[in-house]
C-alpha atoms as a PDB file:
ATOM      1  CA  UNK A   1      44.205 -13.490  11.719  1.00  0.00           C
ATOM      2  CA  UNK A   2      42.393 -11.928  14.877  1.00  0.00           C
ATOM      3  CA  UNK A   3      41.702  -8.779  12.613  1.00  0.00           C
ATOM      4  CA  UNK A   4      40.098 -10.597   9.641  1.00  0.00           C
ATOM      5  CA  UNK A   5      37.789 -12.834  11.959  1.00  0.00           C
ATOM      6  CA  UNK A   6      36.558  -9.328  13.278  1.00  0.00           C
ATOM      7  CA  UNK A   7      36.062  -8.109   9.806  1.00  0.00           C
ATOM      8  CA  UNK A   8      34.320 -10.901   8.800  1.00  0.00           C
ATOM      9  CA  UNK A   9      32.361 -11.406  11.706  1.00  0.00           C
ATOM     10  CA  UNK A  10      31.208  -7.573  11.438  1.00  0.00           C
ATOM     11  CA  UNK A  11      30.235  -7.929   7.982  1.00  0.00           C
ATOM     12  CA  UNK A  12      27.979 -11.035   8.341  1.00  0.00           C
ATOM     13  CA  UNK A  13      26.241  -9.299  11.110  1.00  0.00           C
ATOM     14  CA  UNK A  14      25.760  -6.573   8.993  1.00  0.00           C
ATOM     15  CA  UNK A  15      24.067  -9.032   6.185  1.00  0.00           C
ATOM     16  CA  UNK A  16      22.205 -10.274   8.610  1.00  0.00           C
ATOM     17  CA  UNK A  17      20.796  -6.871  10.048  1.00  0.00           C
ATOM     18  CA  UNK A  18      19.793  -5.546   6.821  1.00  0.00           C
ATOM     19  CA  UNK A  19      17.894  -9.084   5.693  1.00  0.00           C
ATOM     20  CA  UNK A  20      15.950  -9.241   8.945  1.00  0.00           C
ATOM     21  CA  UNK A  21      14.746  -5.423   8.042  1.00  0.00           C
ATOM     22  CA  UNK A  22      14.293  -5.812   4.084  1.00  0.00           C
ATOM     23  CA  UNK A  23      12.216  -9.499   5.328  1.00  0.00           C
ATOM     24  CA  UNK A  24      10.074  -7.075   7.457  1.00  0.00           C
ATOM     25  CA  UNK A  25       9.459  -4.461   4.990  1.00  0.00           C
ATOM     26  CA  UNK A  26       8.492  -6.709   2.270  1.00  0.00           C
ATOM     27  CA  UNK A  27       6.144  -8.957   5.006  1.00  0.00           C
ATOM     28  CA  UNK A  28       4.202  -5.314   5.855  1.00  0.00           C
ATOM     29  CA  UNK A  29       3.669  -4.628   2.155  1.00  0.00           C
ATOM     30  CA  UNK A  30       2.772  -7.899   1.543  1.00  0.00           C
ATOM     31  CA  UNK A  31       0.262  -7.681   4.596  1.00  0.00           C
ATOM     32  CA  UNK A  32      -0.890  -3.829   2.821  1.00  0.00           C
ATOM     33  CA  UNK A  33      -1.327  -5.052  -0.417  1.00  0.00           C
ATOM     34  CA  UNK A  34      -4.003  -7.752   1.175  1.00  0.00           C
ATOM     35  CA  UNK A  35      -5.738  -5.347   3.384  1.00  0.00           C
ATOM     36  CA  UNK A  36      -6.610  -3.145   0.756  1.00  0.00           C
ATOM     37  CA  UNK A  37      -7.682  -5.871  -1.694  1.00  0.00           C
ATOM     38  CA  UNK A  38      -9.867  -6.498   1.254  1.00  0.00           C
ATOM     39  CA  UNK A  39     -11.203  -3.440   1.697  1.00  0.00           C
ATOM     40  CA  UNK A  40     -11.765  -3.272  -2.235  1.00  0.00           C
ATOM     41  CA  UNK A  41     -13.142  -6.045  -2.514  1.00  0.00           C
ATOM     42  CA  UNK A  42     -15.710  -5.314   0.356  1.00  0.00           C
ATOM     43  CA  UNK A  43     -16.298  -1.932  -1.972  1.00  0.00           C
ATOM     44  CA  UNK A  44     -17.839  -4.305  -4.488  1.00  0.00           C
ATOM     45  CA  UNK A  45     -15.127  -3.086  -7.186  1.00  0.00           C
ATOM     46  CA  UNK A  46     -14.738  -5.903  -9.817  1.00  0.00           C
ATOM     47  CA  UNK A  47     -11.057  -7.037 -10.344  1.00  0.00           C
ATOM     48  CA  UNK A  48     -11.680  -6.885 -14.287  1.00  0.00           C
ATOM     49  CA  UNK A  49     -12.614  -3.254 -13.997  1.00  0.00           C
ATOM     50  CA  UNK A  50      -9.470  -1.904 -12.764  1.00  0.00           C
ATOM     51  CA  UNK A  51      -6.843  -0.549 -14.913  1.00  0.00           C
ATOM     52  CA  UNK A  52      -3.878   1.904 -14.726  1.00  0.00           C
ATOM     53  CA  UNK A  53      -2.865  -0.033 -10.768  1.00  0.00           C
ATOM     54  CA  UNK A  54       0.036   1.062  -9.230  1.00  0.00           C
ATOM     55  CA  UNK A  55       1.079  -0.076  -5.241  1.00  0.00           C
ATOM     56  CA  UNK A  56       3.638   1.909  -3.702  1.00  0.00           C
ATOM     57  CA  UNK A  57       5.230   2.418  -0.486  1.00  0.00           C
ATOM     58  CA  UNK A  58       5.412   6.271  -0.070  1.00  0.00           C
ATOM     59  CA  UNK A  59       8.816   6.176   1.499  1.00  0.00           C
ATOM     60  CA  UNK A  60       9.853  10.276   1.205  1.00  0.00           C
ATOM     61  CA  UNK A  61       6.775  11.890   2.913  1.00  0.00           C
ATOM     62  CA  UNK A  62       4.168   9.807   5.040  1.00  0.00           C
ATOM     63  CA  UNK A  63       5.619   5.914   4.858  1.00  0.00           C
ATOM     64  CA  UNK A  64       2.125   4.548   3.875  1.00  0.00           C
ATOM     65  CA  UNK A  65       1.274   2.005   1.184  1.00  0.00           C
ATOM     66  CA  UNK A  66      -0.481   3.255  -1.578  1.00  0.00           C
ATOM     67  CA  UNK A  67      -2.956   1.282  -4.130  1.00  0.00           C
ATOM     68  CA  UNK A  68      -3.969   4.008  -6.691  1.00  0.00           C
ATOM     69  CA  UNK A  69      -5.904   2.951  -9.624  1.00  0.00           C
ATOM     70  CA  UNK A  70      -8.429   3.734 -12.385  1.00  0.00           C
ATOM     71  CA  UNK A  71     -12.456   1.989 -13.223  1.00  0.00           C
ATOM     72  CA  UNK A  72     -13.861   1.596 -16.253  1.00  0.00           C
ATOM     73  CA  UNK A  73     -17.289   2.700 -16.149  1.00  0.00           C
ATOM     74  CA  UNK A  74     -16.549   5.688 -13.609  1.00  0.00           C
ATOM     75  CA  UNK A  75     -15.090   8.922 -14.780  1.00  0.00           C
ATOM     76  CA  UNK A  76     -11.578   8.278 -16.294  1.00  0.00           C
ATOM     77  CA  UNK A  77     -10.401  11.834 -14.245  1.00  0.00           C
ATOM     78  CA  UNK A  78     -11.009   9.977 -10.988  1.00  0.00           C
ATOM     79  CA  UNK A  79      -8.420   7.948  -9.145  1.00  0.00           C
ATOM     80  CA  UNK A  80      -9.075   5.743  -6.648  1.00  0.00           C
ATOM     81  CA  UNK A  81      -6.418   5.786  -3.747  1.00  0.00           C
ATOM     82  CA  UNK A  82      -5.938   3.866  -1.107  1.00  0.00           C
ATOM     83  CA  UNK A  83      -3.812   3.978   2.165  1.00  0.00           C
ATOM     84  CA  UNK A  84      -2.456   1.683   4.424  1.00  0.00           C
ATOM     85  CA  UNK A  85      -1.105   3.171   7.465  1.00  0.00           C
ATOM     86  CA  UNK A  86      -0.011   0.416  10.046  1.00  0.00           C
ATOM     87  CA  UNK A  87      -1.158  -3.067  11.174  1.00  0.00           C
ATOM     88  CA  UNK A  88      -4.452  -2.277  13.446  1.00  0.00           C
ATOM     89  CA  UNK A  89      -5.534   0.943  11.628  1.00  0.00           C
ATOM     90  CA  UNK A  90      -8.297   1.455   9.206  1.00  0.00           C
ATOM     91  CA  UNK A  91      -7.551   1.581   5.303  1.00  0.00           C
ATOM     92  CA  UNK A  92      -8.346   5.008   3.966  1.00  0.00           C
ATOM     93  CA  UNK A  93      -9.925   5.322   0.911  1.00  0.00           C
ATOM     94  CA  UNK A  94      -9.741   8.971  -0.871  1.00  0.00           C
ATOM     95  CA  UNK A  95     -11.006   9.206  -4.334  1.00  0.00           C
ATOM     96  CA  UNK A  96      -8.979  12.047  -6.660  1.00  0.00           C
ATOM     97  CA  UNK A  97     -10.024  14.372  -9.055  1.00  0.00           C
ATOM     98  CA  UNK A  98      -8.270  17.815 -10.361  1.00  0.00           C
ATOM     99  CA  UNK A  99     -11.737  18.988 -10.797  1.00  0.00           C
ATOM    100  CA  UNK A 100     -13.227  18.798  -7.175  1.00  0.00           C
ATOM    101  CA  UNK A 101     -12.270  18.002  -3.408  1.00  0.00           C
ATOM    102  CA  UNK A 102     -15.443  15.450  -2.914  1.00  0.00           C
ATOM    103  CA  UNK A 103     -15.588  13.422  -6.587  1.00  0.00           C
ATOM    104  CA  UNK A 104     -18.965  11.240  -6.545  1.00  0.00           C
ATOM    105  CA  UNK A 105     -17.493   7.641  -7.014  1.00  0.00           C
ATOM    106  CA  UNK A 106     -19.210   4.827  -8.860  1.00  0.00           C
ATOM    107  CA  UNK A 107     -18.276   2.663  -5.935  1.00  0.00           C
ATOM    108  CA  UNK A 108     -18.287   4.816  -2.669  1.00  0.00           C
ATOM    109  CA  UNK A 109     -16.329   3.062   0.859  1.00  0.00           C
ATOM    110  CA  UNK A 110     -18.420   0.855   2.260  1.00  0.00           C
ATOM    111  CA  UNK A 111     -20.269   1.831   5.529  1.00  0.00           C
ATOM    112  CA  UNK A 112     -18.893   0.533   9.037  1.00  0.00           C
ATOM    113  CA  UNK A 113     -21.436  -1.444  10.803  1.00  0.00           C
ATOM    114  CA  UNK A 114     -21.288  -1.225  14.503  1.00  0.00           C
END
């Protein structure tokens, strides 16, 4: 009896553990995903003109969220990415292109003001 109250004790702690951390990781992307709509949104990008979206969380190398997408109207070679770091930190916006380094973006970031 003593032996299956540990063994089911253990394993409801266990449950518990990995909720708590799979509640947290789905509260930070949920938190991402709205600081880079943000951020997009303060870019002046309209919603209809986005196609080809994709958010992921880049688990294997850096552990940032990622918003990549496409806009009609720019060059279709470009992709628009965006990362989300931690809570605090500044989204980073790098535009993508095969065919140079610094692509000229129909919508560049939009300037800091101090």
């Amino acid at each position: 009896m003593r032996k299956s109250l540990i063994l089911v004790t253990t394993l409801i702690l266990i449950l518990v553990i990995v909720a708590v951390f799979v509640g947290l990781h789905y509260n930070k992307k949920a938190y991402a995903e709205r600081q880079i709509d943000a951020f997009i949104a303060k870019q002046g990008i309209p919603k209809d003109k986005i196609y080809d979206e994709k958010f992921v969380w880049d688990w294997s190398k850096s552990g940032d969220y990622v918003k990549n997408f496409h806009v009609e109207g720019d060059d279709p070679a470009i992709l628009y990415q965006y990362f989300f770091t931690e809570k605090g930190s500044l989204i980073l916006f790098r535009p993508y292109t095969s065919t140079t380094d610094y692509p000229d973006v129909k919508y560049p970031a939009p300037t800091e003001e101090k």
